[in-house]
PDB file of N, CA and C in Angstrom:
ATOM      1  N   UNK A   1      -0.542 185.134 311.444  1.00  0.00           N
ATOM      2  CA  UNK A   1      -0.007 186.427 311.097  1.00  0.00           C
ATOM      3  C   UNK A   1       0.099 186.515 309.578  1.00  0.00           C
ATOM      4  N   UNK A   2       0.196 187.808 309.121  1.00  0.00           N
ATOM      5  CA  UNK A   2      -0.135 187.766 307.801  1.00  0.00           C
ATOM      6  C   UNK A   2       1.342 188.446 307.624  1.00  0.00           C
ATOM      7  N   UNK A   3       1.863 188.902 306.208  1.00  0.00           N
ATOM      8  CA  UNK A   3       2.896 189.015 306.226  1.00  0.00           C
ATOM      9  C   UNK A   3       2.627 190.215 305.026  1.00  0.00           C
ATOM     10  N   UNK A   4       2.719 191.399 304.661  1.00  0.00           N
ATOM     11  CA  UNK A   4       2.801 192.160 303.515  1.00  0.00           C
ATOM     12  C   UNK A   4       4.079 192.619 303.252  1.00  0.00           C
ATOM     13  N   UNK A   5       4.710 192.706 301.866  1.00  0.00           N
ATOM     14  CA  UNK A   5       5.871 193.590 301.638  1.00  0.00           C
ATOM     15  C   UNK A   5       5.570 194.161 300.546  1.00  0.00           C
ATOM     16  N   UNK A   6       6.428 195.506 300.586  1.00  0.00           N
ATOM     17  CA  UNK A   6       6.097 196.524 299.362  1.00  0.00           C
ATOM     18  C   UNK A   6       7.538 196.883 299.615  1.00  0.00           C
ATOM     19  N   UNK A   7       8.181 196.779 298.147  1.00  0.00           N
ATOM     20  CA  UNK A   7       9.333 197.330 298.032  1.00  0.00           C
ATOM     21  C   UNK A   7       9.987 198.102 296.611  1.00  0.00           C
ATOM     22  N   UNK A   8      10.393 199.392 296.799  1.00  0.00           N
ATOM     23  CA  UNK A   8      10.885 200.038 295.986  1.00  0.00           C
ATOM     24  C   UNK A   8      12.517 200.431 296.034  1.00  0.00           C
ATOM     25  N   UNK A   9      12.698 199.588 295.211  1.00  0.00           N
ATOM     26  CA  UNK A   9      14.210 199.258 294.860  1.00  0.00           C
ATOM     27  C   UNK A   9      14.746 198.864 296.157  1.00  0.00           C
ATOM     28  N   UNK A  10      15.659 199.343 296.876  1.00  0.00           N
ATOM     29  CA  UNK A  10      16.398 198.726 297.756  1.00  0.00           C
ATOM     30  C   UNK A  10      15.216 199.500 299.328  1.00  0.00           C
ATOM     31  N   UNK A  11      14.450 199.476 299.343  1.00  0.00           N
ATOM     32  CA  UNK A  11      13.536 200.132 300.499  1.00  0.00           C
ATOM     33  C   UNK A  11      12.412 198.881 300.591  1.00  0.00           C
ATOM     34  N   UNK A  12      12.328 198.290 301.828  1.00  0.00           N
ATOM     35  CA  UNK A  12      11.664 197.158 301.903  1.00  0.00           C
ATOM     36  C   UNK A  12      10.883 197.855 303.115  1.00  0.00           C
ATOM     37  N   UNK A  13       9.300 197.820 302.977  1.00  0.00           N
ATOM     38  CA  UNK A  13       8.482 197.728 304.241  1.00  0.00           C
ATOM     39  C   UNK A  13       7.514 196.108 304.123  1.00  0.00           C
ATOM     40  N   UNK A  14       7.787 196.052 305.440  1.00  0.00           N
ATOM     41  CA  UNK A  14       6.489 194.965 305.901  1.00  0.00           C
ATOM     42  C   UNK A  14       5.604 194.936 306.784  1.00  0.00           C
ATOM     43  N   UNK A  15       4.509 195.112 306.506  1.00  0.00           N
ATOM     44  CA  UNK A  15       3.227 195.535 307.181  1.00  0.00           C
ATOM     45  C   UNK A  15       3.013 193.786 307.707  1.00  0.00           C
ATOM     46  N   UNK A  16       2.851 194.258 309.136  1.00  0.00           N
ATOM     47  CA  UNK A  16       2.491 192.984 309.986  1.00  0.00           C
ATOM     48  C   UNK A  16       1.061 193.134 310.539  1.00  0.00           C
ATOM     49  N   UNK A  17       0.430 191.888 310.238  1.00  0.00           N
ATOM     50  CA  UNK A  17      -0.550 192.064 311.310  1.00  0.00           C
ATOM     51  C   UNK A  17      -1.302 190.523 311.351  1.00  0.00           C
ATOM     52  N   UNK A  18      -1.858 190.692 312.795  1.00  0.00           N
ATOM     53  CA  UNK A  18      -1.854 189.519 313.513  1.00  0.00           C
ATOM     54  C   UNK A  18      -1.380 189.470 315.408  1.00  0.00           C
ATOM     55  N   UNK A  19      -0.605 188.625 315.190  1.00  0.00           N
ATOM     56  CA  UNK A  19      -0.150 188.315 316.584  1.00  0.00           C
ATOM     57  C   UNK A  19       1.716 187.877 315.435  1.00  0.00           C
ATOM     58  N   UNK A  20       2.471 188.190 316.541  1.00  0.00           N
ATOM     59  CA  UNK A  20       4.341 188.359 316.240  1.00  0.00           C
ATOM     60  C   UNK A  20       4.792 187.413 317.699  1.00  0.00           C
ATOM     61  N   UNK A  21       4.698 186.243 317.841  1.00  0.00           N
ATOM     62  CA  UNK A  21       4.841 185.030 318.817  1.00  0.00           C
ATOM     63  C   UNK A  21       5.459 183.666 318.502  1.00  0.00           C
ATOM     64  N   UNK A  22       5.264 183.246 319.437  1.00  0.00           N
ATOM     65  CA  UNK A  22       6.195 181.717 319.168  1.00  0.00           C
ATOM     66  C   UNK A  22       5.939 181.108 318.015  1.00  0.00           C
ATOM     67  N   UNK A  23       4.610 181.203 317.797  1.00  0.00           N
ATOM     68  CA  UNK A  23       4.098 180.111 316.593  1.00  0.00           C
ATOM     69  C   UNK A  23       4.824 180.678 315.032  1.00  0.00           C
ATOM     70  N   UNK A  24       4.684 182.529 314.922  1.00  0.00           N
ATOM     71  CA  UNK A  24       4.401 183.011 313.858  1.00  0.00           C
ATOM     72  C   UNK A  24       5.803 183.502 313.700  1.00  0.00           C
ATOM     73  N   UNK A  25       6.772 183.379 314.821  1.00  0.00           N
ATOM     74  CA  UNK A  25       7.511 184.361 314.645  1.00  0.00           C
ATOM     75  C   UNK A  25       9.192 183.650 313.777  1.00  0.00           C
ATOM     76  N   UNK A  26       9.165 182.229 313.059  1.00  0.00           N
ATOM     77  CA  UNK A  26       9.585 181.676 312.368  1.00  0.00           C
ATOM     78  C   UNK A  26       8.964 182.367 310.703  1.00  0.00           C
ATOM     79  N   UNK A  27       7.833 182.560 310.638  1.00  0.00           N
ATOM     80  CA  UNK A  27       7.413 182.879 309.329  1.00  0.00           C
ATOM     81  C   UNK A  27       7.697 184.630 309.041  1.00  0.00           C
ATOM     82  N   UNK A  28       8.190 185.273 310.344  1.00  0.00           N
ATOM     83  CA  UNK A  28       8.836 186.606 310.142  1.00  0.00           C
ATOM     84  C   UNK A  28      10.282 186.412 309.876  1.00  0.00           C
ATOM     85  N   UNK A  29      11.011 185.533 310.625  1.00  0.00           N
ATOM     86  CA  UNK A  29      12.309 185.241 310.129  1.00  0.00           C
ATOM     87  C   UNK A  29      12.753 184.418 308.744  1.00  0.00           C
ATOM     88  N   UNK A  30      11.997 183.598 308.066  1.00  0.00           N
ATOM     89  CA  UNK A  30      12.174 183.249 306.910  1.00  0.00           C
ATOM     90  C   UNK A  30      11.848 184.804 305.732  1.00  0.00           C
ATOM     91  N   UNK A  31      10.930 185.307 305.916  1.00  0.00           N
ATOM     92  CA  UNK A  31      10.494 186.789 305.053  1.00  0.00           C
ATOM     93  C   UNK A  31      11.502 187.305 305.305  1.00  0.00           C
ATOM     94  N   UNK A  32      12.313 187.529 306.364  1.00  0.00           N
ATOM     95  CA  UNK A  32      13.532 188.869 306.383  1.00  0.00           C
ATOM     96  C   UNK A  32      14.826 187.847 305.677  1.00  0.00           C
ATOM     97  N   UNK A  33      14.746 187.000 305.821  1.00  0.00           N
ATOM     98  CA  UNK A  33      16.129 186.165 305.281  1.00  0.00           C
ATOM     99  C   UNK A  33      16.030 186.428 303.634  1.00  0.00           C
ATOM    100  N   UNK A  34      14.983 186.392 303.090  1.00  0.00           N
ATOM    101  CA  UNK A  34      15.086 186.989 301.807  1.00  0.00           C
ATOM    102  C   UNK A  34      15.237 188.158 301.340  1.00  0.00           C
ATOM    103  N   UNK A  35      14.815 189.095 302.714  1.00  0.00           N
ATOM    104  CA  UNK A  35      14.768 190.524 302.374  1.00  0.00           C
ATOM    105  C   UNK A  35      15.723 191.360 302.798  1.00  0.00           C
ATOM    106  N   UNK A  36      16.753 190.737 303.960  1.00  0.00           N
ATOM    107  CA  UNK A  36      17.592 191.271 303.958  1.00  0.00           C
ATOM    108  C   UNK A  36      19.245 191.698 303.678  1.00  0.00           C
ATOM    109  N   UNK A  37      19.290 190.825 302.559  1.00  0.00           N
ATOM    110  CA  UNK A  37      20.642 190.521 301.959  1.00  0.00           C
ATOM    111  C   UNK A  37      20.393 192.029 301.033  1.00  0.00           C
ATOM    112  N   UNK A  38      18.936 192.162 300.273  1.00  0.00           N
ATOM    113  CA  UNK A  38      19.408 193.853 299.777  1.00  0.00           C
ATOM    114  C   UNK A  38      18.557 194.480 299.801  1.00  0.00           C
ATOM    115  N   UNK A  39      18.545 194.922 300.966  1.00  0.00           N
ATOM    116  CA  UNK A  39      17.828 195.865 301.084  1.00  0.00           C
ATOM    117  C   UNK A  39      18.530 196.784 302.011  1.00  0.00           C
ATOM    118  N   UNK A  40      18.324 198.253 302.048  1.00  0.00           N
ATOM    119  CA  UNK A  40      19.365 199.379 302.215  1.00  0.00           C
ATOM    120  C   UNK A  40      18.254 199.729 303.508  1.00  0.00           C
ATOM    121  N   UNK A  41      17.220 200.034 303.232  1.00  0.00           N
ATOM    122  CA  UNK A  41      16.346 199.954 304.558  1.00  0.00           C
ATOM    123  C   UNK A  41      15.150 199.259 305.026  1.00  0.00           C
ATOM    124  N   UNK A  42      15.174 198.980 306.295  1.00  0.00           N
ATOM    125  CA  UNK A  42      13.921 198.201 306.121  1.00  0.00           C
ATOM    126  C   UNK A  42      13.178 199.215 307.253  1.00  0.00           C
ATOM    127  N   UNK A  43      11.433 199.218 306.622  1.00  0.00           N
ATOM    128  CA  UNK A  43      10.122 199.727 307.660  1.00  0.00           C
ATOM    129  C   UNK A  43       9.528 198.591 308.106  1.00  0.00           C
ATOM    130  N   UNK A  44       9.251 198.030 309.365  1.00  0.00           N
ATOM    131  CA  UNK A  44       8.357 197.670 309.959  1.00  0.00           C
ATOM    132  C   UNK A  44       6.688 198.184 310.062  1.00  0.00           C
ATOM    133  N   UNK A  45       5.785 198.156 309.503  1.00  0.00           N
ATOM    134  CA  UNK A  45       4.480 198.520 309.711  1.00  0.00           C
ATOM    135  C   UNK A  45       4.095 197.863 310.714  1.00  0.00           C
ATOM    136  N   UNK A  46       3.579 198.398 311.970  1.00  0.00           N
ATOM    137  CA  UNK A  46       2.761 197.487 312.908  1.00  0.00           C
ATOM    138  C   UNK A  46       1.611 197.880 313.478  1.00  0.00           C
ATOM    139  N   UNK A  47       0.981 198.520 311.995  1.00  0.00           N
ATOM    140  CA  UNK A  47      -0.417 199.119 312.579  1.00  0.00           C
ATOM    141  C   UNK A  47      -1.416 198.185 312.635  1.00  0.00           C
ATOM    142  N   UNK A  48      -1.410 196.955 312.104  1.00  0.00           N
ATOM    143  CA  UNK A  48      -2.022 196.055 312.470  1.00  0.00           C
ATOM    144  C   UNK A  48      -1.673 195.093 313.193  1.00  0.00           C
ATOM    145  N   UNK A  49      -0.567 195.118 313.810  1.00  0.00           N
ATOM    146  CA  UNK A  49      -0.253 194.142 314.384  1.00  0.00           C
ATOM    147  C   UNK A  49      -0.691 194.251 316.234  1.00  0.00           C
ATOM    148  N   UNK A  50      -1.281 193.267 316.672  1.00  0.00           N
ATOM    149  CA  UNK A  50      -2.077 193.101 317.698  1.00  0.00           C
ATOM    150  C   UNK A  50      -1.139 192.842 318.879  1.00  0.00           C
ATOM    151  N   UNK A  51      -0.381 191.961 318.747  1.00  0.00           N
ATOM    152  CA  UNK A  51       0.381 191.572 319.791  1.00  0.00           C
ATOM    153  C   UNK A  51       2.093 191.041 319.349  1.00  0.00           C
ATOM    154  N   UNK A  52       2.973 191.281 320.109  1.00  0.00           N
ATOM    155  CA  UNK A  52       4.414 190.546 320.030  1.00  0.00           C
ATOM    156  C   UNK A  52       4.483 190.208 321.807  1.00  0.00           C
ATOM    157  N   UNK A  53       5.466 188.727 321.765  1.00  0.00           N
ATOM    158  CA  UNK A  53       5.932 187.946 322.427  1.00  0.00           C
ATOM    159  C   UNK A  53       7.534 188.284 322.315  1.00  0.00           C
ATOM    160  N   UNK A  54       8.088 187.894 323.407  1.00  0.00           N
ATOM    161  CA  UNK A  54       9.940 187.662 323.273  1.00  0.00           C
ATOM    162  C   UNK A  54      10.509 186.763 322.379  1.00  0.00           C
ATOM    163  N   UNK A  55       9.586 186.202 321.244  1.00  0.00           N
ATOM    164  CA  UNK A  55       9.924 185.403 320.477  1.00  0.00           C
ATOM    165  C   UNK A  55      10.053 186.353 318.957  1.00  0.00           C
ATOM    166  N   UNK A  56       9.115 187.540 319.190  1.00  0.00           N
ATOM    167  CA  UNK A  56       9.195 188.604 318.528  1.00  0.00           C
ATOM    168  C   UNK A  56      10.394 189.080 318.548  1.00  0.00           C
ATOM    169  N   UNK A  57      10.123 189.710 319.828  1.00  0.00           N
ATOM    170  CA  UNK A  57      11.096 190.379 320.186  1.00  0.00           C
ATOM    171  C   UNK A  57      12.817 190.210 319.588  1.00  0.00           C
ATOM    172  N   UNK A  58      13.075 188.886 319.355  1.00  0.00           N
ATOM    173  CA  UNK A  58      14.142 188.107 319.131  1.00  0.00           C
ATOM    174  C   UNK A  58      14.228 188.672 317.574  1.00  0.00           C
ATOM    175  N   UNK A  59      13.387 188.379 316.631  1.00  0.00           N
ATOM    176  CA  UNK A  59      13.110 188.300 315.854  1.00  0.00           C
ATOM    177  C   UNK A  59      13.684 189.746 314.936  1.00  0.00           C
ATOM    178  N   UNK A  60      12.778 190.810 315.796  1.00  0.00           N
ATOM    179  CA  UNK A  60      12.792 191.753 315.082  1.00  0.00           C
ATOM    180  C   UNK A  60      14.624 192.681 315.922  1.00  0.00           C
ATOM    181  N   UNK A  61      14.904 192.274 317.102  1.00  0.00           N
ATOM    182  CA  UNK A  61      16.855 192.583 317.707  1.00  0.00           C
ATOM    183  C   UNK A  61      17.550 192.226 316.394  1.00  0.00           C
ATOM    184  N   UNK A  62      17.114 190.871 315.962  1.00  0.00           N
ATOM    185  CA  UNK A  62      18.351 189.956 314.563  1.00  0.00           C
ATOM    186  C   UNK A  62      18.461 190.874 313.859  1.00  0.00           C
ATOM    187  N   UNK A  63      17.244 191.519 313.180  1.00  0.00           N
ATOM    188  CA  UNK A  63      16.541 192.443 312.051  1.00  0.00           C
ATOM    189  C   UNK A  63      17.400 193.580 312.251  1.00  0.00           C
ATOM    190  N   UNK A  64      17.730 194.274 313.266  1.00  0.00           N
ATOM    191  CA  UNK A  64      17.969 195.463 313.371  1.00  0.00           C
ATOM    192  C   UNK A  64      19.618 195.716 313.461  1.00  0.00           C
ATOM    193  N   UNK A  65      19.522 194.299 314.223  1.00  0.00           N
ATOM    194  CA  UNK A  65      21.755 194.074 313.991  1.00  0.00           C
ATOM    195  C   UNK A  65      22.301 194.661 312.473  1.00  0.00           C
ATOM    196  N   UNK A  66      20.998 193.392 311.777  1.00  0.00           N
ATOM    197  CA  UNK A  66      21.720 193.101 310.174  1.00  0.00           C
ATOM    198  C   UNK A  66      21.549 195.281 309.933  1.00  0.00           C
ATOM    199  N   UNK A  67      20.445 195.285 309.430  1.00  0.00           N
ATOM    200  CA  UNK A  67      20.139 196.740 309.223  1.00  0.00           C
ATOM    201  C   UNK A  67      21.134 197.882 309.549  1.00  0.00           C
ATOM    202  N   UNK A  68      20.901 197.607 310.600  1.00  0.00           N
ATOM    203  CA  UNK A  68      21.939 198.768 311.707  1.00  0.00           C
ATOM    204  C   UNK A  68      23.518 198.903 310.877  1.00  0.00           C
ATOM    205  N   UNK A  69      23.879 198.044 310.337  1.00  0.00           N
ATOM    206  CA  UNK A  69      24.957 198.173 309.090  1.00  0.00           C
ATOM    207  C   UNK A  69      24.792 198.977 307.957  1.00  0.00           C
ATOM    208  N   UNK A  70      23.207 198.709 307.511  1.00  0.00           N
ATOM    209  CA  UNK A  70      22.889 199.235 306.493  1.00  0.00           C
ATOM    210  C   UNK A  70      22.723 200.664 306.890  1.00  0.00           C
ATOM    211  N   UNK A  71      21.497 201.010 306.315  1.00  0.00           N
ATOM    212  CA  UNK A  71      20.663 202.105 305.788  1.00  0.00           C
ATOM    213  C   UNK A  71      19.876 202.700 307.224  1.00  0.00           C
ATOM    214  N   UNK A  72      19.502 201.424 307.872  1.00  0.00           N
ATOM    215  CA  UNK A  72      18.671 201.159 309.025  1.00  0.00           C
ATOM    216  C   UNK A  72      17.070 200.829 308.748  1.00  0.00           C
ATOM    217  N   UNK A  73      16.746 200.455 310.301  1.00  0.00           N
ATOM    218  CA  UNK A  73      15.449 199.762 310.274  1.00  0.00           C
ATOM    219  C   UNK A  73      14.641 200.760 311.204  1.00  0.00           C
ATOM    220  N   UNK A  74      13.391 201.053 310.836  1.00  0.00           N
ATOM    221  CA  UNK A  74      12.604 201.701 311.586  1.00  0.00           C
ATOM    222  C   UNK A  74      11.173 200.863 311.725  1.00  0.00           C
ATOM    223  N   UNK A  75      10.462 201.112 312.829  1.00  0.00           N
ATOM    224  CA  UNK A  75       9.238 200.387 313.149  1.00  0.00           C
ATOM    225  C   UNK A  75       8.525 201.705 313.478  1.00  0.00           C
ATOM    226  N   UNK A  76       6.883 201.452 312.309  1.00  0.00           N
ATOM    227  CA  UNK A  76       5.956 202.603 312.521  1.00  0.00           C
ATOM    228  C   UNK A  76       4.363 202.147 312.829  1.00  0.00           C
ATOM    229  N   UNK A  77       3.407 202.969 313.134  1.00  0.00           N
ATOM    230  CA  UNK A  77       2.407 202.338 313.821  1.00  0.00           C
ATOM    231  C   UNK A  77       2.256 201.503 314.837  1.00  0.00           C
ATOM    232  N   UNK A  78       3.090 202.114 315.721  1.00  0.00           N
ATOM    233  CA  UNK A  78       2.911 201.156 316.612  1.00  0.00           C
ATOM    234  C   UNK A  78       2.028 201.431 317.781  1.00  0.00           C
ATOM    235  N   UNK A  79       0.809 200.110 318.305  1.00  0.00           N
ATOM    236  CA  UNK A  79      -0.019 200.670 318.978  1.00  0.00           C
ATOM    237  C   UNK A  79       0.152 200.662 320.670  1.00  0.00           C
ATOM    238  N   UNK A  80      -0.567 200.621 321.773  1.00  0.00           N
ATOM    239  CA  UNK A  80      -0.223 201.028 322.767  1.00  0.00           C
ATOM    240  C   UNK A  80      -0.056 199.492 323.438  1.00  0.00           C
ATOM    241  N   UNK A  81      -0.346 198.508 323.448  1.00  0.00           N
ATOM    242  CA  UNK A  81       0.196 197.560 323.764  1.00  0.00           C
ATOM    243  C   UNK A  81       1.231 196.869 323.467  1.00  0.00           C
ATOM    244  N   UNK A  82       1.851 196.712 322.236  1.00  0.00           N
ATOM    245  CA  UNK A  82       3.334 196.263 321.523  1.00  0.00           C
ATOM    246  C   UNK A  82       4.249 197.354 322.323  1.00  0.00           C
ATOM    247  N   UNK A  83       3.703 198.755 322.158  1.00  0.00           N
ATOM    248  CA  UNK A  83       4.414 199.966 322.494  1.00  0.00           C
ATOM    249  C   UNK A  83       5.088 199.293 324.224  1.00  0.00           C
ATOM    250  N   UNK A  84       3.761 199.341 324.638  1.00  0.00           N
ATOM    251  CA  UNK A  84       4.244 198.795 326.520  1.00  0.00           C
ATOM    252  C   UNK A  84       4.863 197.815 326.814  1.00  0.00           C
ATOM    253  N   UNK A  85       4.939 196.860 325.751  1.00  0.00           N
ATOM    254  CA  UNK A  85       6.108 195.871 325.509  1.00  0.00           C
ATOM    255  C   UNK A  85       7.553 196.287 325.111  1.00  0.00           C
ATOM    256  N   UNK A  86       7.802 197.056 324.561  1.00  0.00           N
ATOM    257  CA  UNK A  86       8.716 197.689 323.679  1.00  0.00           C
ATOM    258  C   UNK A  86       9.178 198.597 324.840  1.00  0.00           C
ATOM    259  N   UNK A  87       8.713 199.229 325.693  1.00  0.00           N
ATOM    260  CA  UNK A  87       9.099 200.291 326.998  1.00  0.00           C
ATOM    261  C   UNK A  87       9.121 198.831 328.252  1.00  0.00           C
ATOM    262  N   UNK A  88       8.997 198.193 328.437  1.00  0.00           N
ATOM    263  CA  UNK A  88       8.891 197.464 329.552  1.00  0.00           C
ATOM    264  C   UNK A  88      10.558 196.914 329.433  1.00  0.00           C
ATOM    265  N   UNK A  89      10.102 196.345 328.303  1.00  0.00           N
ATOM    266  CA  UNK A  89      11.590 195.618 327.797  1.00  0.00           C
ATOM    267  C   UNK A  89      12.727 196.175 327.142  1.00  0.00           C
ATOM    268  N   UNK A  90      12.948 197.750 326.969  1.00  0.00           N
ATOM    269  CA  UNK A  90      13.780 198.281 326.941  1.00  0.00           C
ATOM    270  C   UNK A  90      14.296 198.539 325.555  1.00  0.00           C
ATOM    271  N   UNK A  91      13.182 197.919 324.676  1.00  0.00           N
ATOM    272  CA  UNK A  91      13.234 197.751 322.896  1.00  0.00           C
ATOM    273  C   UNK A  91      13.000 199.090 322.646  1.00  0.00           C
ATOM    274  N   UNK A  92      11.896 200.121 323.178  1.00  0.00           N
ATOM    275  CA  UNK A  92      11.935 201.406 322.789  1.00  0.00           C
ATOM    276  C   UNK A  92      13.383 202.253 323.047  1.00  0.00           C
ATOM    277  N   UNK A  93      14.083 201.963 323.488  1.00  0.00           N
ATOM    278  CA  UNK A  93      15.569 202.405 323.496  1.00  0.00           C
ATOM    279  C   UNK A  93      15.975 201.948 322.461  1.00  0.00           C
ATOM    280  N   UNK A  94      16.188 200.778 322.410  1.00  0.00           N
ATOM    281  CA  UNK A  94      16.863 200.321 320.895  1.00  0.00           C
ATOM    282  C   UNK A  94      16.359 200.334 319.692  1.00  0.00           C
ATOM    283  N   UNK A  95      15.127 200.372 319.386  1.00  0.00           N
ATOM    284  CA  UNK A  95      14.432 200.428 317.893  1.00  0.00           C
ATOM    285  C   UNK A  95      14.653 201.942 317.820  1.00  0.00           C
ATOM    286  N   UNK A  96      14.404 202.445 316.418  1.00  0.00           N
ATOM    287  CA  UNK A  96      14.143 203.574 315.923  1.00  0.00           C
ATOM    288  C   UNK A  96      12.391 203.537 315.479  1.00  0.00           C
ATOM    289  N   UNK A  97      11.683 203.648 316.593  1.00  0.00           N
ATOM    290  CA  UNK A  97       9.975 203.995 316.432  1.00  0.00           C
ATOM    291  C   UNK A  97       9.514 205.151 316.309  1.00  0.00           C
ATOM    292  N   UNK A  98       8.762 205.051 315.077  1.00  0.00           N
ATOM    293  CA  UNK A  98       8.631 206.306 314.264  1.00  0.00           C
ATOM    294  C   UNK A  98       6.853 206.474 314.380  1.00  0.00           C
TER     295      UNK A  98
END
């Protein structure tokens, strides 16, 4: 998985793409541990991102606790398979997918 961030002042997006799984989904939680002490909002990009696992899943719930204090977190591009993950498992209720 590859990892992009673009951030303007306290507005953090990270464009994912790859696969968001057991293997990779430690190298998404070290990137937000830096990014989320200040940052006021965070975007998820997941127009490239191919696939997430419940290891994701985990990953990006933590993300949205911390956030959900803040500014908030939104996830965009998202395609029709993550999506059917995200509705299966009840994450499209809880994320803000834009």
């Amino acid at each position: 998985m590859t990892i992009n961030k673009t951030q303007n002042g306290a507005d953090v997006t990270l464009n994912l793409e790859g696969r968001l799984d057991t293997t990779t989904s430690p190298e998404l939680e070290a990137e937000l541990k830096t990014v989320l002490e200040a940052a006021q909002t965070l975007t998820m990009d997941f127009s490239k991102l191919d696939y997430i696992s419940s290891a994701g899943l985990r990953v990006l719930l933590a993300a949205h606790k911390v956030m959900s204090r803040k500014g908030g977190m939104k996830v965009t591009n998202v395609n029709e398979i993550v999506q059917e993950v995200f509705e299966v498992t009840g994450f499209a209720d809880i994320l803000n997918i834009a």
